[in-house]
Each structure stands twice: as structure tokens, then as C-alpha cells.
Protein backbone atom coordinates (compact mmCIF):
# COMPACT_ATOMS: atom_id res chain seq x y z
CA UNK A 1 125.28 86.67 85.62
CA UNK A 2 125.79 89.51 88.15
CA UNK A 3 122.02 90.51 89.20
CA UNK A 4 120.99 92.37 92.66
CA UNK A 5 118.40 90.39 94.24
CA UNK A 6 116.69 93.41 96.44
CA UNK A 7 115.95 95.44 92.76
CA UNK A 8 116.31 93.08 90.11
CA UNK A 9 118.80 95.26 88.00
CA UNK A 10 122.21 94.59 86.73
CA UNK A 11 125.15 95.52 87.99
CA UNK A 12 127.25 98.26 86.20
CA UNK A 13 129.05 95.38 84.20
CA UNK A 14 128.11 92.37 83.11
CA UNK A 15 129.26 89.08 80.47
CA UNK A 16 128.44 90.13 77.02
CA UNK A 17 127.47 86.28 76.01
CA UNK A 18 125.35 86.02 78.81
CA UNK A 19 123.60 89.78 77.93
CA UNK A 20 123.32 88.48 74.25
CA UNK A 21 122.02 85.08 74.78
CA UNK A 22 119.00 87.01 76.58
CA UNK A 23 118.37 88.96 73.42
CA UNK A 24 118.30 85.80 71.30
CA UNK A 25 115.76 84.50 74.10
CA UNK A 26 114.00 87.63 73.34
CA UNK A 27 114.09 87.39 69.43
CA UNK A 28 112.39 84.03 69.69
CA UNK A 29 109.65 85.40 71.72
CA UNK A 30 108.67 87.94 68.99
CA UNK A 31 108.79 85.43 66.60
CA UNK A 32 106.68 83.17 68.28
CA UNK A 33 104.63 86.07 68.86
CA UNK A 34 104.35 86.88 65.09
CA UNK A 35 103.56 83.53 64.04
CA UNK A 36 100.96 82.83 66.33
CA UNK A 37 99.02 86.06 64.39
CA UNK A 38 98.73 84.03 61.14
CA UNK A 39 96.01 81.69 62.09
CA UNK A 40 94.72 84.58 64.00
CA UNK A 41 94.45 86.72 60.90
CA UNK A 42 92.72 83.54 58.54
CA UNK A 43 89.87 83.13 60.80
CA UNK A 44 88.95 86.67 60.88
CA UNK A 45 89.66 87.36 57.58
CA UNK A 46 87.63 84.51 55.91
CA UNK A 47 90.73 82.02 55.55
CA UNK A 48 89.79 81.15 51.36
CA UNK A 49 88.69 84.62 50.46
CA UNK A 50 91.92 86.69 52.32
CA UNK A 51 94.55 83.85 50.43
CA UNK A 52 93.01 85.17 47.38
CA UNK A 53 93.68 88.64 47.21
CA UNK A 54 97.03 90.10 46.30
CA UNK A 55 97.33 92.32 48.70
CA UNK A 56 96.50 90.24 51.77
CA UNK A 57 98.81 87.47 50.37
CA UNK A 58 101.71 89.92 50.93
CA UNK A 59 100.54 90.79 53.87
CA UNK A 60 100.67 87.34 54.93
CA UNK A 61 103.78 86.65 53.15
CA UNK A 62 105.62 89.62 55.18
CA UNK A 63 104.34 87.76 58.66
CA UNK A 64 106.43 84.92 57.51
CA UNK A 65 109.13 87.06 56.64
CA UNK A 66 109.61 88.71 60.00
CA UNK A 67 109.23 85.40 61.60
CA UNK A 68 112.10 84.25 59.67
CA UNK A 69 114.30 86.96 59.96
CA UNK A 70 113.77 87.72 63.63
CA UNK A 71 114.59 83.99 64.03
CA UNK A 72 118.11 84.28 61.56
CA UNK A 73 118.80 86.82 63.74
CA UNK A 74 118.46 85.16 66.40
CA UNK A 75 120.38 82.15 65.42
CA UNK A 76 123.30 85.07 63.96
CA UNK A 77 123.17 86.22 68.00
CA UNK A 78 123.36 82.69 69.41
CA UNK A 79 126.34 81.64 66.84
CA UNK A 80 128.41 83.96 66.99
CA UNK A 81 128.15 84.63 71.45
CA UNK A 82 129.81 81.37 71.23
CA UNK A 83 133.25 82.95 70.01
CA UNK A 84 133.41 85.76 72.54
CA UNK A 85 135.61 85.58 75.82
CA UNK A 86 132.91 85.30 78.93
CA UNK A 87 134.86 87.91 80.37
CA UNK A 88 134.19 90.62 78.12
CA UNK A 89 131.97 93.35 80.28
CA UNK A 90 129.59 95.49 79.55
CA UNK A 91 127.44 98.14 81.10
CA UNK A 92 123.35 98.09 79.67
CA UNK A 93 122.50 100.73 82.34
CA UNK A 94 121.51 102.60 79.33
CA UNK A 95 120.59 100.63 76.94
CA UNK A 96 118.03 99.22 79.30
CA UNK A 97 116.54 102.46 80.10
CA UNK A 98 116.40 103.13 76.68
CA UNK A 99 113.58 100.00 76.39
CA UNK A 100 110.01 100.93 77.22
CA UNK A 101 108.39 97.34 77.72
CA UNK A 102 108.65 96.62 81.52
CA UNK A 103 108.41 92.90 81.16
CA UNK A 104 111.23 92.84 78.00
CA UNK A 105 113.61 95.33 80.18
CA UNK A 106 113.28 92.71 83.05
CA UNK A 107 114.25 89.95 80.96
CA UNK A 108 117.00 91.74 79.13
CA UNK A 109 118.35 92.90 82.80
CA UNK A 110 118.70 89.27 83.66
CA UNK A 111 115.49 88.95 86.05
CA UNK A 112 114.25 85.30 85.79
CA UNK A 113 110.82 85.44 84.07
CA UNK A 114 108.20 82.34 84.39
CA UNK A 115 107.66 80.99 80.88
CA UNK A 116 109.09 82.02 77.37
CA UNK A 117 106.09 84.26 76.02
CA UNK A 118 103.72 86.67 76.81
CA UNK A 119 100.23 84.88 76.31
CA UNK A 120 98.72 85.84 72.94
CA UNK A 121 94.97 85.37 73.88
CA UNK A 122 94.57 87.21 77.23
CA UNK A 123 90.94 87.23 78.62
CA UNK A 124 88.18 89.65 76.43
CA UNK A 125 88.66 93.43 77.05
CA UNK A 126 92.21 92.99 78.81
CA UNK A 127 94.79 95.52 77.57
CA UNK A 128 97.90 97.23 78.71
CA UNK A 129 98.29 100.94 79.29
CA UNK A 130 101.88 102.12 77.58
């Protein structure tokens, strides 16, 4: 991976695998971060009384829909990397600037991040400006 140190961006070109296996490290963040919601969502909601309604059952049902599809999406990434040439460049100059979560443009950049996720359950009244 071809990263400046001093400013933690990318070079004008780098691998393709190595800019798509980030991604799929990405797409299993948000579907961590979507599962972890569902046990969230039962104790607030009542757990018996919000499996018996229609309408929250789909709601519930689409949760484990995205999960699985950001993950087979993830897995498409990951598969099919493996059959391109590592020395097929590209330039995400712009398609990082295009991506307005600091933290998810660093790790898409290549900058080396401590942990997998973003923490779920931050402390009461904690929130982030965007």
C-alpha cells in the first residue's frame, strides 16, 4: 500500500485489491453495526409485544436483510479482488473526497485504524456533529 506518513493520504495511485479489500473491511463494519441494533431495538420496544406486530416484524426482518446483503457484498468484494493483477492502479483522490465520514475516509485511504468498529454504546449524551 502506498500511504504518506506526514498526512495520512494516498498517493495518486494505488493497488486496486488492496483499495477493495478495505471496502470489504468496511462492509463488515456496517454490518456488524446493523446487527448489533436488533437486540437494541427488542429491549426498547418490549421484545414479545414488537415480534407481534406486522409491521415491526418487517422492520426487523429488513435489519437482517441489510446485514446479509452488506455481508454478500462483502464476500462478492473479497472473491472476486482475488482474480485481479496487484498491479492494477488506481487514483481514489476523488472518490475519497467524495465520502463525508472522517473516520470511514481514513480507513478507505489506507490509514491504520485501532479496532474493526466504531463502538455502538458510547457514554450517555455523546454525539457527533456532521
Amino acid at each position: 500500500m502506498t500511504v504518506n506518513a506526514m498526512t495520512e493520504q494516498p498517493l495518486p495511485a494505488e493497488a486496486l485489491p488492496e483499495i477493495l479489500m478495505r471496502i470489504v473491511s468496511e462492509l463488515h463494519d456496517v454490518a456488524y453495526l446493523i446487527e448489533r441494533i436488533e437486540p437494541q431495538l427488542l429491549d426498547v420496544g418490549g421484545g414479545a409485544e414488537l415480534l407481534n406486530s406486522p409491521e415491526s416484524m418487517k422492520v426487523m426482518q429488513g435489519i437482517d436483510l441489510a446485514v446479509q446483503k452488506t455481508r454478500g457484498l462483502a464476500e462478492f468484494i473479497d472473491t472476486i479482488t482475488g482474480e485481479i493483477p496487484q498491479d492494477w492502479a488506481v487514483d481514489v483522490a476523488t472518490a475519497l473526497s467524495l465520502v463525508k465520514l472522517s473516520e470511514m475516509q481514513r480507513a478507505l485511504g489506507g490509514a491504520r485504524r485501532h479496532g474493526n468498529v466504531q463502538p455502538l454504546a458510547k457514554a450517555a449524551g455523546d454525539f457527533d456533529f456532521f
